[in-house]
N, C-alpha and C. Protein backbone atom coordinates (compact mmCIF):
# COMPACT_ATOMS: atom_id res chain seq x y z
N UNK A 1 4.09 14.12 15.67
CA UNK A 1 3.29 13.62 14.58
C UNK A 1 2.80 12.22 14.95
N UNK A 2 1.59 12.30 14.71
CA UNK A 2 1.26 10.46 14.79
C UNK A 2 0.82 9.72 13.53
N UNK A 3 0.52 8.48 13.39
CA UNK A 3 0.60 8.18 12.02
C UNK A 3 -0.86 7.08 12.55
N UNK A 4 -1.78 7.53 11.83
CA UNK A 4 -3.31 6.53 11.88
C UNK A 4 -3.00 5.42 10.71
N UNK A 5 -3.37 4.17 11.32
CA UNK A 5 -3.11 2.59 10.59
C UNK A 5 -4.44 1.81 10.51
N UNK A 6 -4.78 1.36 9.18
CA UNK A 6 -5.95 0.99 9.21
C UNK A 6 -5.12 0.18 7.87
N UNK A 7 -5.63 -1.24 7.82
CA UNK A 7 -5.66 -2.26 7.16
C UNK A 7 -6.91 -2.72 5.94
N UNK A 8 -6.46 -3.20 4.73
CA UNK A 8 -7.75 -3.91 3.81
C UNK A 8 -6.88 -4.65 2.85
N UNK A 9 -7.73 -5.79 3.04
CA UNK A 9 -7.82 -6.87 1.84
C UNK A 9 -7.80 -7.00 0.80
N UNK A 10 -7.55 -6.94 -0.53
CA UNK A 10 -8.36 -7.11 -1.77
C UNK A 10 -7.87 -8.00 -2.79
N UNK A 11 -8.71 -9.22 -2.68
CA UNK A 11 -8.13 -10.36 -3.83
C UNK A 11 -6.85 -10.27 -2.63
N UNK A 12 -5.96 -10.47 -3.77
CA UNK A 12 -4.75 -11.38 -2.79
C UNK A 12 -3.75 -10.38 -2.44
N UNK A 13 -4.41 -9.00 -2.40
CA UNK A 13 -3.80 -8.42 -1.57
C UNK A 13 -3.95 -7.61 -0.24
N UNK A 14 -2.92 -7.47 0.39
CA UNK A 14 -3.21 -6.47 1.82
C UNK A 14 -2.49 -5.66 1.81
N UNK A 15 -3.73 -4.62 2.01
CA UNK A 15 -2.77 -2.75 2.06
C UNK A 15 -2.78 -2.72 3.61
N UNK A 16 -2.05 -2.19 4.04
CA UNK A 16 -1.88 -0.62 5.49
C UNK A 16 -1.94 0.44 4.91
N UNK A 17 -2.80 1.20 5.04
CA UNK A 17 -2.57 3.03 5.11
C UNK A 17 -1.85 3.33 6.85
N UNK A 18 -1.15 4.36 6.29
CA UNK A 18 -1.12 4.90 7.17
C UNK A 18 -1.13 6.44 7.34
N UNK A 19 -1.93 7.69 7.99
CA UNK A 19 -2.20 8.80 7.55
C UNK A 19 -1.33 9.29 8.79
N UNK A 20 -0.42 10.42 8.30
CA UNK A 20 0.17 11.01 9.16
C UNK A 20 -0.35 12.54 9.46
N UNK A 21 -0.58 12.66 11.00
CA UNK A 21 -1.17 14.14 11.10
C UNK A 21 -0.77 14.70 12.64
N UNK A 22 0.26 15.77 12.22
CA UNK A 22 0.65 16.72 13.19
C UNK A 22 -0.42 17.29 14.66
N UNK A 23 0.51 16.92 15.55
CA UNK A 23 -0.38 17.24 16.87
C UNK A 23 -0.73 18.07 16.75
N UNK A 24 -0.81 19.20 16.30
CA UNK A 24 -1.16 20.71 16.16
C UNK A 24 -2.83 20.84 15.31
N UNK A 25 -2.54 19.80 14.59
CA UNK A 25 -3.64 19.87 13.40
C UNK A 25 -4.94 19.10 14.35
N UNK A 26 -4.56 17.76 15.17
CA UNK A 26 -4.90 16.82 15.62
C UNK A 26 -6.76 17.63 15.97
N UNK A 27 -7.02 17.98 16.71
CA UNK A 27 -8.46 18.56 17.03
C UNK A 27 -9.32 18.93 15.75
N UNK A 28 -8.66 19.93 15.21
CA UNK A 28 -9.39 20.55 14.16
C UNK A 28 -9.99 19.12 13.33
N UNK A 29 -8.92 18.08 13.32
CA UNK A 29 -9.29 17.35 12.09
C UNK A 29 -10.30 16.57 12.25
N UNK A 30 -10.44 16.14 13.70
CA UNK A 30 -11.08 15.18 14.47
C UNK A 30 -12.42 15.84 14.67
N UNK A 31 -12.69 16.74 14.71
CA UNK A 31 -13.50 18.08 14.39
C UNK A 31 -14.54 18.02 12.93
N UNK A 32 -13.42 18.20 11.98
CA UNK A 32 -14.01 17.96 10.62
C UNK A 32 -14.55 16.70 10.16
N UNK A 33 -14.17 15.67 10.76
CA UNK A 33 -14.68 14.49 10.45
C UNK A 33 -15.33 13.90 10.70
N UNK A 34 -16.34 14.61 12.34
CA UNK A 34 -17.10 14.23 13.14
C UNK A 34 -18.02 15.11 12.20
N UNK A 35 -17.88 16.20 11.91
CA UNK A 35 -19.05 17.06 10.93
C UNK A 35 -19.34 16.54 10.08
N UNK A 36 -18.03 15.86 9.21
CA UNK A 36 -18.91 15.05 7.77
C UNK A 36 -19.78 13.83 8.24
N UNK A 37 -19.24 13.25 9.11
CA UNK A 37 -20.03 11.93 9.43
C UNK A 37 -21.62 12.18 9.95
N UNK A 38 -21.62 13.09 10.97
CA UNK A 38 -23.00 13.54 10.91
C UNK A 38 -23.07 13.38 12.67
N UNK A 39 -24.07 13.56 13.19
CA UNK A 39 -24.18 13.21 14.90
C UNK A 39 -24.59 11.41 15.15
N UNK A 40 -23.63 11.21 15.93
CA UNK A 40 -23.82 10.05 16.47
C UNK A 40 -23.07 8.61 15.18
N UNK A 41 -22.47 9.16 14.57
CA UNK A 41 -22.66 8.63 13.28
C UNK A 41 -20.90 8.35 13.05
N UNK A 42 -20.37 6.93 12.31
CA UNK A 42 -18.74 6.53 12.13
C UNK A 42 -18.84 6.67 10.74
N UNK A 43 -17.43 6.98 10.02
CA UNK A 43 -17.75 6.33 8.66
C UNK A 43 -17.06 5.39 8.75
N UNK A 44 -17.35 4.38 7.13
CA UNK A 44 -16.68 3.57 7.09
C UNK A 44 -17.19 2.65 5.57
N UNK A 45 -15.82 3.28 5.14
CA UNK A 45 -16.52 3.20 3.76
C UNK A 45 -16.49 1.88 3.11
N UNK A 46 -16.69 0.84 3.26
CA UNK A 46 -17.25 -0.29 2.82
C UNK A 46 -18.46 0.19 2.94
N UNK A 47 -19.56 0.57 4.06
CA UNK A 47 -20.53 1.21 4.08
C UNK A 47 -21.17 2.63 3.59
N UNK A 48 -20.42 3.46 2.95
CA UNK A 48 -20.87 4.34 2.60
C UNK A 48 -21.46 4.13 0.59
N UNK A 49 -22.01 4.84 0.28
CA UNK A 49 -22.49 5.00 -0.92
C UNK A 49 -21.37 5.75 -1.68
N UNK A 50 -21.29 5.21 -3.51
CA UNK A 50 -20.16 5.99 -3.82
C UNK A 50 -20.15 7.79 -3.92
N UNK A 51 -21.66 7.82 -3.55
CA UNK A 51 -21.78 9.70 -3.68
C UNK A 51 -21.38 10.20 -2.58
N UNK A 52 -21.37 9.18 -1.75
CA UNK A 52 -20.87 9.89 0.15
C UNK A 52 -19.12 9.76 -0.05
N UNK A 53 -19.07 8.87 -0.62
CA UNK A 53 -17.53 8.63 -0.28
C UNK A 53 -16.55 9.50 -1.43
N UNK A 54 -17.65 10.10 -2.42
CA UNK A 54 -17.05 11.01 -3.38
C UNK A 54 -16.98 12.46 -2.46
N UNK A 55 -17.45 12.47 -1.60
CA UNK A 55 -17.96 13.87 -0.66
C UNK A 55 -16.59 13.91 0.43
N UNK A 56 -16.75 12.63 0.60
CA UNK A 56 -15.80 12.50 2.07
C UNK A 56 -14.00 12.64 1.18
N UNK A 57 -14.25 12.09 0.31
CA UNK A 57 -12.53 12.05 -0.22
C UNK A 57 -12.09 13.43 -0.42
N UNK A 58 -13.01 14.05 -1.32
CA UNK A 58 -12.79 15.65 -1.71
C UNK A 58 -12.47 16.45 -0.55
N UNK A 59 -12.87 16.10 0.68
CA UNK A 59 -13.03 16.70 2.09
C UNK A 59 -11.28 16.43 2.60
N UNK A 60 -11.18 14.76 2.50
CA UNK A 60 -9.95 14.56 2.91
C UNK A 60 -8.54 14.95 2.45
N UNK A 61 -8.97 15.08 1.11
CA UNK A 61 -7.76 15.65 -0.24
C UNK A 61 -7.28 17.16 0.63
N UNK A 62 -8.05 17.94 1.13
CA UNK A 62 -7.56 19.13 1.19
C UNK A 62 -7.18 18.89 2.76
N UNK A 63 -7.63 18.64 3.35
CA UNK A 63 -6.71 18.23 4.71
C UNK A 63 -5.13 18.56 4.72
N UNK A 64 -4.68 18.93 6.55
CA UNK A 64 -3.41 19.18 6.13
C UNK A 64 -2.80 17.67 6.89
N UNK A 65 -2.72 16.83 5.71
CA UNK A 65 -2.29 15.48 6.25
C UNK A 65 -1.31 15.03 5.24
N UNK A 66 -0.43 13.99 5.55
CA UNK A 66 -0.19 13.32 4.77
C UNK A 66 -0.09 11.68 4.76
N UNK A 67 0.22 10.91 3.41
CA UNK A 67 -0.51 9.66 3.72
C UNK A 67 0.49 8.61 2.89
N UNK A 68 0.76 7.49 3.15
CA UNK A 68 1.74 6.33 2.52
C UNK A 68 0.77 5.15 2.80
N UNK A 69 1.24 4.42 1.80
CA UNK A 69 0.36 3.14 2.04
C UNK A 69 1.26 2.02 1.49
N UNK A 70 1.39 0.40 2.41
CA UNK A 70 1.93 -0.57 1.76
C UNK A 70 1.43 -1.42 1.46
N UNK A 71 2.17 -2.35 0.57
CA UNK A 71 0.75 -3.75 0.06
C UNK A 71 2.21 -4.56 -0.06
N UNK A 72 0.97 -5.65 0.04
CA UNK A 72 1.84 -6.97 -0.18
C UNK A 72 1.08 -7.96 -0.50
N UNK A 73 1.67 -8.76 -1.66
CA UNK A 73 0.89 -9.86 -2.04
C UNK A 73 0.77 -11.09 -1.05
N UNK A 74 -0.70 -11.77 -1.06
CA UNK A 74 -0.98 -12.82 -0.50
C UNK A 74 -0.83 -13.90 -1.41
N UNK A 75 0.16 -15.23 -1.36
CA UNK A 75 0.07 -16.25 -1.94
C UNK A 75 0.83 -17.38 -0.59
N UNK A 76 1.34 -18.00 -1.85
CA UNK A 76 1.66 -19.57 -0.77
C UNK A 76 2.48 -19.46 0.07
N UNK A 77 2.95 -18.90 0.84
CA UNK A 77 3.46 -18.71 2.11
C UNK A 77 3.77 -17.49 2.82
N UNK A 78 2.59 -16.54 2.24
CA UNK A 78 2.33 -15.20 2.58
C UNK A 78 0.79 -15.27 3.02
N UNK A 79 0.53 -15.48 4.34
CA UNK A 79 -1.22 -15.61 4.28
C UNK A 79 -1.42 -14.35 5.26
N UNK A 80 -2.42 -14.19 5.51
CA UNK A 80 -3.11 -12.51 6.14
C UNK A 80 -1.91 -12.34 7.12
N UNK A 81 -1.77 -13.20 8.07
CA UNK A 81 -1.09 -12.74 9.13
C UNK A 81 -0.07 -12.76 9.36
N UNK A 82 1.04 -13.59 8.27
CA UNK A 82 2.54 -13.16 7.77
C UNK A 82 2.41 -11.55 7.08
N UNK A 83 1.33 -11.70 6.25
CA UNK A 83 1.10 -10.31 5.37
C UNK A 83 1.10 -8.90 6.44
N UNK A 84 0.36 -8.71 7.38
CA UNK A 84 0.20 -7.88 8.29
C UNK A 84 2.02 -7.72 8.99
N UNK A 85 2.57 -9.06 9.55
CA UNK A 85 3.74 -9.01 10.31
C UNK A 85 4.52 -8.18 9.65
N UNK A 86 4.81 -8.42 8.12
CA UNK A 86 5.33 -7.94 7.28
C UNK A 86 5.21 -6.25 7.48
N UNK A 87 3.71 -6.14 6.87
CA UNK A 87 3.42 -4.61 6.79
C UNK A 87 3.77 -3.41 8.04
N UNK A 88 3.74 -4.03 9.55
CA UNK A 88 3.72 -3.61 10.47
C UNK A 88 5.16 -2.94 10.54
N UNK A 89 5.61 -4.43 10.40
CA UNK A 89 7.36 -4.07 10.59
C UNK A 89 7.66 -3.40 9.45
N UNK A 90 7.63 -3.05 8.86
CA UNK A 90 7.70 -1.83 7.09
C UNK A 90 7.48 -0.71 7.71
N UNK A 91 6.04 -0.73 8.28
CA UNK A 91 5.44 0.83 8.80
C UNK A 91 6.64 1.44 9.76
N UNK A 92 6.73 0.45 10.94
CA UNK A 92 7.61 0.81 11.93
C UNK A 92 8.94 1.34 11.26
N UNK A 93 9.55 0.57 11.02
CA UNK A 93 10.86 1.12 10.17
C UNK A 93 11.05 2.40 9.34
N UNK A 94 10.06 2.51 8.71
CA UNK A 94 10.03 3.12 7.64
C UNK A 94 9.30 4.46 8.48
N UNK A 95 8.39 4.62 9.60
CA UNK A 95 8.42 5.83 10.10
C UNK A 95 9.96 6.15 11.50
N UNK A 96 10.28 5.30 11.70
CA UNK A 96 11.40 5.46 12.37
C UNK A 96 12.98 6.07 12.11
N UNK A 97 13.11 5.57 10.66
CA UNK A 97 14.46 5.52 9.71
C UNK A 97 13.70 6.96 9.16
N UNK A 98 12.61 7.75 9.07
CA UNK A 98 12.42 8.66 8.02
C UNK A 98 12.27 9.97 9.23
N UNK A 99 12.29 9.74 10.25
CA UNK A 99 11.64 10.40 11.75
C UNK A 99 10.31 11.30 11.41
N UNK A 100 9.22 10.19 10.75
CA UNK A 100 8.00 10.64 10.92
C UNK A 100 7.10 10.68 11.44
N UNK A 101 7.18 10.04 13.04
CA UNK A 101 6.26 9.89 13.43
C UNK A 101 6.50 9.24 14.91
N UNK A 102 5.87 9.97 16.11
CA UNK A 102 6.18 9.62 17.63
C UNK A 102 5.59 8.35 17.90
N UNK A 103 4.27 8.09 17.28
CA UNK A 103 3.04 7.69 17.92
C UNK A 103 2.27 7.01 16.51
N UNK A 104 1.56 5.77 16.82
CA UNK A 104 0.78 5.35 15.66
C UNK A 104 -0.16 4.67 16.56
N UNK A 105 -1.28 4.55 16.02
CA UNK A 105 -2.75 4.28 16.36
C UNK A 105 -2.81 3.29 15.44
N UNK A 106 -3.25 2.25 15.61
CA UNK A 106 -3.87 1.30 15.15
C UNK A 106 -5.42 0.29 15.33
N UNK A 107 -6.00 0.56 14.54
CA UNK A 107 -8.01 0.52 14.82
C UNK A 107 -7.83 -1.16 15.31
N UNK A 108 -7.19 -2.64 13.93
CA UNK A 108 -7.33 -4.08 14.68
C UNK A 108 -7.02 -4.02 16.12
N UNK A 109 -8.24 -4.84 16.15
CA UNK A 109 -7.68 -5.27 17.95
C UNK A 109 -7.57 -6.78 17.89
N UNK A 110 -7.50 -7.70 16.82
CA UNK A 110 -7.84 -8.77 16.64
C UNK A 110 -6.45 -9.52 16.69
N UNK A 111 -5.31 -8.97 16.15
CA UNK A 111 -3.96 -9.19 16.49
C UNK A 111 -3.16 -8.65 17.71
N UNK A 112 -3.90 -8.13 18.25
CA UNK A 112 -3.62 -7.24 19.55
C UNK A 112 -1.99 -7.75 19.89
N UNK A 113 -1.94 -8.41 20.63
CA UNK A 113 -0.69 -9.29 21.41
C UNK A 113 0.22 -9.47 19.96
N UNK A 114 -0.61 -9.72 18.95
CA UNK A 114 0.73 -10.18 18.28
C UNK A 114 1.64 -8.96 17.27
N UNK A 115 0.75 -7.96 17.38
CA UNK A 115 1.22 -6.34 17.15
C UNK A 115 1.97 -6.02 18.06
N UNK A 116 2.27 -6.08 19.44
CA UNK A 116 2.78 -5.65 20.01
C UNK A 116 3.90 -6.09 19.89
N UNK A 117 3.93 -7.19 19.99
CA UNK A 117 5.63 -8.44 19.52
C UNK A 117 6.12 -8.09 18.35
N UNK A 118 5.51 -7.71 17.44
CA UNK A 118 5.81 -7.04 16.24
C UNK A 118 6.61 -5.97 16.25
N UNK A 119 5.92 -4.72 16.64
CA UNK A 119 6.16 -3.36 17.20
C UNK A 119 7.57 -3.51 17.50
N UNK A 120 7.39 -4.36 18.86
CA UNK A 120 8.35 -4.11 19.71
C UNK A 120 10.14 -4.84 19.33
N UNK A 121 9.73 -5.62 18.04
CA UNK A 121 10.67 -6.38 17.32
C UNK A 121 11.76 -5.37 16.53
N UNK A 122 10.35 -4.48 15.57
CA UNK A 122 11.02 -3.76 14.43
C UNK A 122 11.22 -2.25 14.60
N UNK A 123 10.68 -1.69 15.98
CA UNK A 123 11.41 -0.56 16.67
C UNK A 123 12.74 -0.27 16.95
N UNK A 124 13.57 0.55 16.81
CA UNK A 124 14.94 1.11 17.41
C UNK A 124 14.84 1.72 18.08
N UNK A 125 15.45 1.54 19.14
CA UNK A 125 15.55 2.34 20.39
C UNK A 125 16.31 3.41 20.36
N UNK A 126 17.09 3.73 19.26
CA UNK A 126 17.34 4.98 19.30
C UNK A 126 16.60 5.78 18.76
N UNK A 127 15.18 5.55 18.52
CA UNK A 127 13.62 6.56 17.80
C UNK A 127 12.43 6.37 19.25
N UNK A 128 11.83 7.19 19.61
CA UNK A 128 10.42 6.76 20.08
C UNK A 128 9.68 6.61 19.47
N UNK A 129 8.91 6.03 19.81
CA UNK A 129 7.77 5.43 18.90
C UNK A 129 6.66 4.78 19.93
N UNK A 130 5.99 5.04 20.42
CA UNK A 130 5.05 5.05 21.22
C UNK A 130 3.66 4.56 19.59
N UNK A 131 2.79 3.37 20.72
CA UNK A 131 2.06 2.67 19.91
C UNK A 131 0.35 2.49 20.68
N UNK A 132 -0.69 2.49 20.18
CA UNK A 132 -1.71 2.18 21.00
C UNK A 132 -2.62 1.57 20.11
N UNK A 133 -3.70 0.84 20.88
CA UNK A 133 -4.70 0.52 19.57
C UNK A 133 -6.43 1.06 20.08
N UNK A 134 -6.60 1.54 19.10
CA UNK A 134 -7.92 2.11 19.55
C UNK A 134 -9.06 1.90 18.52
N UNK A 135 -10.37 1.83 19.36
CA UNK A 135 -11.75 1.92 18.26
C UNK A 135 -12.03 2.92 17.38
N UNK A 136 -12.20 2.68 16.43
CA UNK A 136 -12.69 3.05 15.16
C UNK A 136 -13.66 4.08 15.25
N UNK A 137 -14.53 3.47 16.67
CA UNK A 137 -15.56 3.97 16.29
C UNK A 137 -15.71 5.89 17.18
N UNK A 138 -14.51 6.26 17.73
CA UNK A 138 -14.36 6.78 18.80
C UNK A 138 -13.00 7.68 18.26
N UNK A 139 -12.36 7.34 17.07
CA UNK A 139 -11.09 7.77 16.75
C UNK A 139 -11.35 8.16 15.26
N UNK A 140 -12.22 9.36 15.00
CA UNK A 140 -12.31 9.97 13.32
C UNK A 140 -11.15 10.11 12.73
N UNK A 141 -9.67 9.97 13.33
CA UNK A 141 -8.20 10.03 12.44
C UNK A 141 -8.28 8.63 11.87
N UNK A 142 -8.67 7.64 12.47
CA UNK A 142 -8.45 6.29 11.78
C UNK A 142 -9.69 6.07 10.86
N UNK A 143 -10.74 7.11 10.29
CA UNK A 143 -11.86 7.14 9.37
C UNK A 143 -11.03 7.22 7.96
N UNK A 144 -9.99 8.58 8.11
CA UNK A 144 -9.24 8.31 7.12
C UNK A 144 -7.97 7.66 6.55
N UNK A 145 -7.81 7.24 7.42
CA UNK A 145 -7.00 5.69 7.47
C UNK A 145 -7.50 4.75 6.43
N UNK A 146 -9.25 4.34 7.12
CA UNK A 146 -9.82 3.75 6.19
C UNK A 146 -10.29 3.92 4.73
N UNK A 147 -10.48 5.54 4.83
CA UNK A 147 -10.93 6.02 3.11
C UNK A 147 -9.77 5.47 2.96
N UNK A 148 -8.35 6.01 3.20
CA UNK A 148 -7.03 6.07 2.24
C UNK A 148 -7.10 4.35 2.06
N UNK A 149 -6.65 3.62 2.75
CA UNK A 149 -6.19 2.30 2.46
C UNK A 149 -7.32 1.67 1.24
N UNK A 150 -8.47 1.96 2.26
CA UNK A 150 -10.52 1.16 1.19
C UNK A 150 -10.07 2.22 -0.67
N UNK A 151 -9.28 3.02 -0.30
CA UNK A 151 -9.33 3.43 -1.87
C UNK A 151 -8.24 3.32 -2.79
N UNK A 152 -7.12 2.97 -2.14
CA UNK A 152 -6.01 2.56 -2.62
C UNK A 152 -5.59 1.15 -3.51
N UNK A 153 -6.94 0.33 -3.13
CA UNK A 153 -6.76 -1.56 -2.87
C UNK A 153 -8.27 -1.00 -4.29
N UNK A 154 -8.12 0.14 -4.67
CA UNK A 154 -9.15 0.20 -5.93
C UNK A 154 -8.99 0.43 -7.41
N UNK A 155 -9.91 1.02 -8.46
CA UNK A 155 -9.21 1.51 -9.57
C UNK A 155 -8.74 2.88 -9.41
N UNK A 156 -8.07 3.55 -10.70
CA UNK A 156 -7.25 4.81 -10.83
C UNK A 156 -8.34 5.87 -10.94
N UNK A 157 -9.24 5.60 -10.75
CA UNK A 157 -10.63 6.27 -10.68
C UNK A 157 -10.87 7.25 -8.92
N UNK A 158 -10.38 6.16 -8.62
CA UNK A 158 -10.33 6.25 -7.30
C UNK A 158 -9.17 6.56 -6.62
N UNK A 159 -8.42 6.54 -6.91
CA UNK A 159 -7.03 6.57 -6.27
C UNK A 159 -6.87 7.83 -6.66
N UNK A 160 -6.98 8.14 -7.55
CA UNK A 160 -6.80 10.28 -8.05
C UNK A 160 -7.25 10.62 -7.13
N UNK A 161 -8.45 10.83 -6.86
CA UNK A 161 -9.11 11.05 -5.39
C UNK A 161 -8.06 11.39 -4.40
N UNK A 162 -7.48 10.83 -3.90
CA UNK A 162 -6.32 10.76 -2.84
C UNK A 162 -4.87 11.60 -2.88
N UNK A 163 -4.56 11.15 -4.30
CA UNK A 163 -3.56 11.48 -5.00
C UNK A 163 -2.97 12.91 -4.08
N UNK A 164 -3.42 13.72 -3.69
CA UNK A 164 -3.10 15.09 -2.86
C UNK A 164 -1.85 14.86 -1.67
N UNK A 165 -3.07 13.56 -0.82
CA UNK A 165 -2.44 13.11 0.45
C UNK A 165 -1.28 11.98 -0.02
N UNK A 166 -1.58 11.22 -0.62
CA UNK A 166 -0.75 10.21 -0.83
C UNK A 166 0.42 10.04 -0.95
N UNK A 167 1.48 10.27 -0.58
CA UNK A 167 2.75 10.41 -1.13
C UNK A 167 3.77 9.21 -1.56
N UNK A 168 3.25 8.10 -0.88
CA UNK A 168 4.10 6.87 -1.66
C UNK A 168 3.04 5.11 -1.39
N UNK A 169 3.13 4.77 -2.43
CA UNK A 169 2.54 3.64 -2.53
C UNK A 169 3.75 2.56 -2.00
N UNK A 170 4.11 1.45 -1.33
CA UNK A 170 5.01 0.34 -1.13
C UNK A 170 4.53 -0.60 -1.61
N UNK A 171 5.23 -1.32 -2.59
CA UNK A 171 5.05 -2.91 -2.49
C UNK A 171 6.48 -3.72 -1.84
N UNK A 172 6.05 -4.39 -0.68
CA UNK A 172 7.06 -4.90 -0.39
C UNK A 172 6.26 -6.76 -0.85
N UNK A 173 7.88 -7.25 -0.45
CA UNK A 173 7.63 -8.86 -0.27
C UNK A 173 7.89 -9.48 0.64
């Protein structure tokens, strides 16, 4: 199983999604998501319209995936990149301690080096966990990474939407 990680902002908070999807499934899905997007074409829904992204969620709901997401508030001595350290080491743990997941993909490349120190902090070596970071634009599993997280950090309007895949919201501190 690998687990796709895609990050968002909102007000003073920061989510991680992370979408988990069985090697088995892995083609087909990558497949389906290259069809919704169109030829030549990423999504990415800050950019999409809410009628596209009402199209694309309904698409993702039935998927055979599943999906967790964490947040954490940003204030006075929680700023983006304590917030992320935080979230990373949550993800790690929390797919390690639950044995969900071999492998996680992650789209930032902007923390690059300091993900890895991360990773390699809040890993147990008695789990594998194999880690890589890849473009967005080239990796349709981390598209829904982005629906899940871009719709989670929204209203309950939106979040039903998901509700299928979703199986646990985190707030940590």
């Amino acid at each position: 199983m690998t687990g796709f990680v895609d990050e968002s902002i909102r007000g003073q908070r920061y989510l991680i999604s992370c979408v988990l999807i069985e090697t088995r499934n892995l083609s087909d899905i990558r497949v389906r998501m290259k069809e919704i997007a169109g030829t030549g074409r990423r999504i990415h829904f800050h950019q999409e319209s809410d009628r596209v992204r009402i199209q694309i969620l309904d698409v993702i709901s039935h998927l055979p995936i599943d999906a967790f997401v964490i947040e954490i508030q940003l204030r006075h001595g929680i700023n983006v990149r304590m917030a992320r350290e935080k979230c990373i080491s949550f993800l790690v743990k929390h797919l390690q301690s639950n044995d969900l997941a071999t492998r996680i993909v992650l789209e930032d490349f902007s923390d690059y080096q300091s993900d890895i120190r991360i990773i390699q902090s809040a890993r147990s070596s008695a789990h594998r966990l194999a880690f890589e970071h890849r473009d967005g634009n080239s990796c349709p599993e981390l598209w829904i990474a982005d629906a899940v997280v871009w719709t989670s950090g929204l209203s309950p309007k939106w979040k039903q939407r998901i509700n299928p895949i979703v199986n646990t919201h985190f707030i940590i501190t």
